[in-house]
Protein backbone atom coordinates (compact mmCIF):
# COMPACT_ATOMS: atom_id res chain seq x y z
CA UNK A 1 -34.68 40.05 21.96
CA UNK A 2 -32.16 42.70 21.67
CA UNK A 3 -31.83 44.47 18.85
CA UNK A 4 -28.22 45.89 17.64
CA UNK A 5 -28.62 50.05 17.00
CA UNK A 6 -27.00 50.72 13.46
CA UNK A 7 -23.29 50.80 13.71
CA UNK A 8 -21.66 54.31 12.52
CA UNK A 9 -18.33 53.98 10.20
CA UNK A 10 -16.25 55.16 12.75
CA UNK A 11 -16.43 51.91 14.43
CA UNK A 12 -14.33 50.63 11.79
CA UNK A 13 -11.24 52.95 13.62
CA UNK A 14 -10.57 50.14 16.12
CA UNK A 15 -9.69 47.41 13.43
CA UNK A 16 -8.27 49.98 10.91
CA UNK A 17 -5.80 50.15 14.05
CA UNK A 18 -5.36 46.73 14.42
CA UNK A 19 -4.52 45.65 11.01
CA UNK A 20 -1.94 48.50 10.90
CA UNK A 21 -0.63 46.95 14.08
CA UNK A 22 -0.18 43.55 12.19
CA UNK A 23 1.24 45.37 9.09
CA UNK A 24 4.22 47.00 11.64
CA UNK A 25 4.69 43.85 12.82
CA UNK A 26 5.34 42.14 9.32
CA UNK A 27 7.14 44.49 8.26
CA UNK A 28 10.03 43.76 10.78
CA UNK A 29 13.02 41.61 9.17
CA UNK A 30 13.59 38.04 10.50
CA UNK A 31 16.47 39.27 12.50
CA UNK A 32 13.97 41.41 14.64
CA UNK A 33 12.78 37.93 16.10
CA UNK A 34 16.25 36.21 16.65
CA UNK A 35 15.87 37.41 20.28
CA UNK A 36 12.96 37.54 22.18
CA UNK A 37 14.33 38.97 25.74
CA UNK A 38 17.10 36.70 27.42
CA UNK A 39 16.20 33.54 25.42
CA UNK A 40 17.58 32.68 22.20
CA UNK A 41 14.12 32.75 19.58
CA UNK A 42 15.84 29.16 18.55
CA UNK A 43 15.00 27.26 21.78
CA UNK A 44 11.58 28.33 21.40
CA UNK A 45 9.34 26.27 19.36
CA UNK A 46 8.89 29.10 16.85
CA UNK A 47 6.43 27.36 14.13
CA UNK A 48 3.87 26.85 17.73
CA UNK A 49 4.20 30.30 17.98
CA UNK A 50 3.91 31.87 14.88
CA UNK A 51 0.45 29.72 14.87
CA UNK A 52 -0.80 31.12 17.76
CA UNK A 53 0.23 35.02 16.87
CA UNK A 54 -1.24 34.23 13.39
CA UNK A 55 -4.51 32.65 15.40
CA UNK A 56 -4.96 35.58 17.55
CA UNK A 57 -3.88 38.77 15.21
CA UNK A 58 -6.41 37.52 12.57
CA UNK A 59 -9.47 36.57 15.91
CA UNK A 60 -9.22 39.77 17.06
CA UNK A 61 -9.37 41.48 13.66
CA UNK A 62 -11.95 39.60 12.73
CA UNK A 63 -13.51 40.16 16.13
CA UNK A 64 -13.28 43.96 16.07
CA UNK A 65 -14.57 43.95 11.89
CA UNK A 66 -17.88 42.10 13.28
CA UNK A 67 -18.40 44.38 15.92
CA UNK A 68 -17.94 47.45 13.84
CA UNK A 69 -18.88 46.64 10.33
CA UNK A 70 -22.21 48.46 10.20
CA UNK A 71 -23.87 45.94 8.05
CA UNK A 72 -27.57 44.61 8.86
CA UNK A 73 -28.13 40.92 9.40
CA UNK A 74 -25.66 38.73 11.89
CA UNK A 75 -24.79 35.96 9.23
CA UNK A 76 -24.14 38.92 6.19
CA UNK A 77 -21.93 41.04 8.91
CA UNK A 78 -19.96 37.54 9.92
CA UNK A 79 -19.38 36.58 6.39
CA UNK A 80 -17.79 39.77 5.77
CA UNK A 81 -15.71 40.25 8.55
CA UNK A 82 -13.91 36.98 7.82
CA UNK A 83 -13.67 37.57 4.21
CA UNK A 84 -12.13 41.23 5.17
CA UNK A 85 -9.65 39.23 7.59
CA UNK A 86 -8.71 36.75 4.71
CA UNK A 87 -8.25 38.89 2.06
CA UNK A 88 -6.10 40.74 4.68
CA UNK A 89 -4.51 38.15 5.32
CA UNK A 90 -3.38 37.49 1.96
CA UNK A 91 -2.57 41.24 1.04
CA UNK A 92 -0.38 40.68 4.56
CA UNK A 93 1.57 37.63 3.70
CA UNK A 94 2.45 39.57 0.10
CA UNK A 95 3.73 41.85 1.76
CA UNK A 96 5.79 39.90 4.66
CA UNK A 97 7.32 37.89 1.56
CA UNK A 98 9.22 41.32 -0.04
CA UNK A 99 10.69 41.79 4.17
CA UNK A 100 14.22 40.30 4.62
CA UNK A 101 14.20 37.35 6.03
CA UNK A 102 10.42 36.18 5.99
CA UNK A 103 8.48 34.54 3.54
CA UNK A 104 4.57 34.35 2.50
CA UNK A 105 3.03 31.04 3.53
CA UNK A 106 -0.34 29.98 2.41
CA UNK A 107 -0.46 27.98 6.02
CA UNK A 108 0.03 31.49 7.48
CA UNK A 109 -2.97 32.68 5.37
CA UNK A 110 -5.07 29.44 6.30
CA UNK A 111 -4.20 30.07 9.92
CA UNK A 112 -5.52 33.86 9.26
CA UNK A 113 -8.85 32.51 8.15
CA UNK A 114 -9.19 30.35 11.40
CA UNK A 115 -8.15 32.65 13.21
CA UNK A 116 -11.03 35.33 11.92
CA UNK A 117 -13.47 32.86 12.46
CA UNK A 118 -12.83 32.28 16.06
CA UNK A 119 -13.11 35.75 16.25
CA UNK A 120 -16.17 36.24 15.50
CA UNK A 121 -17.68 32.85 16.94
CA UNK A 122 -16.25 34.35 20.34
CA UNK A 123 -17.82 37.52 19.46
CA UNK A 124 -21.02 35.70 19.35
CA UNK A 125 -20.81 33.90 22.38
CA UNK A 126 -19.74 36.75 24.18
CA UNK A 127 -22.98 38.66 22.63
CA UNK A 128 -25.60 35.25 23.77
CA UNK A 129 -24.45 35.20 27.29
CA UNK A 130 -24.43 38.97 27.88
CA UNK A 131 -28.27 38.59 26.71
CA UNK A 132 -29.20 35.67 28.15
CA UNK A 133 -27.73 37.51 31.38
CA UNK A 134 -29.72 40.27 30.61
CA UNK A 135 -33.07 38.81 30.00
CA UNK A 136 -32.10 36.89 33.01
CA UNK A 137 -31.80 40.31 34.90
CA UNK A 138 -35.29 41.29 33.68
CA UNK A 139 -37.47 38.71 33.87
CA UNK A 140 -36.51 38.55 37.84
CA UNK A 141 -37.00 42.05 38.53
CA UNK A 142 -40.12 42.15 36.92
């Protein structure tokens, strides 16, 4: 089995990045959003989208937290990346309710949790098939 080498703190950089990413992005006022390039935002089905950006912020933050927490044991690491991306999640939708224009949702903040989640669920399929793949490798050269 492969074992995972202890993580160093500055592995955390990558998601400290991230989450300031989402932060810039709240921070914008609703009217940043009216147009997105030469379509009007209000032929777009905007709650479908505001899902999915919510879905995929939050997976990859809780993606990059579960890959660089440097916590031992798989379950303990997962647990805390997600509760990270939640609680950021919450502190973000706070925030997004004092912009112009926007408002806190506690969908949003559901959506954040998912999101997380299938973050680190891909994480750890990602990590099984690289080692079955490995093992794979080995086992025929040997």
């Amino acid at each position: 089995m492969l074992r995972r080498v202890h993580q160093h703190p500055l592995w955390l950089l990558p998601s400290v990045f991230w989450g300031w990413g989402i932060w810039r992005l709240s921070a914008r006022p609703a009217s940043a959003y009216r147009r997105v390039g030469p379509v009007e935002a209000q032929r777009l089905p905007v709650a479908q989208i505001a899902v999915l950006a919510h879905l995929v912020a939050f997976g990859m933050l809780g993606a990059l937290l579960v890959l660089g927490l440097p916590i031992r044991g798989r379950f303990a690491r997962a647990a805390v990346a997600c509760a990270v991306s939640l609680g950021y999640g919450v502190i973000d939708e706070r925030h997004q309710a004092s912009v112009a224009g926007r408002d806190a949702s506690v969908l949003d903040v559901a959506t954040d949790g998912c999101g997380a989640v299938v973050g680190v669920l891909s994480v750890w399929a990602i990590q099984r098939w690289n080692a079955r793949e490995y093992i794979a490798h080995v086992c025929d050269n040997a």
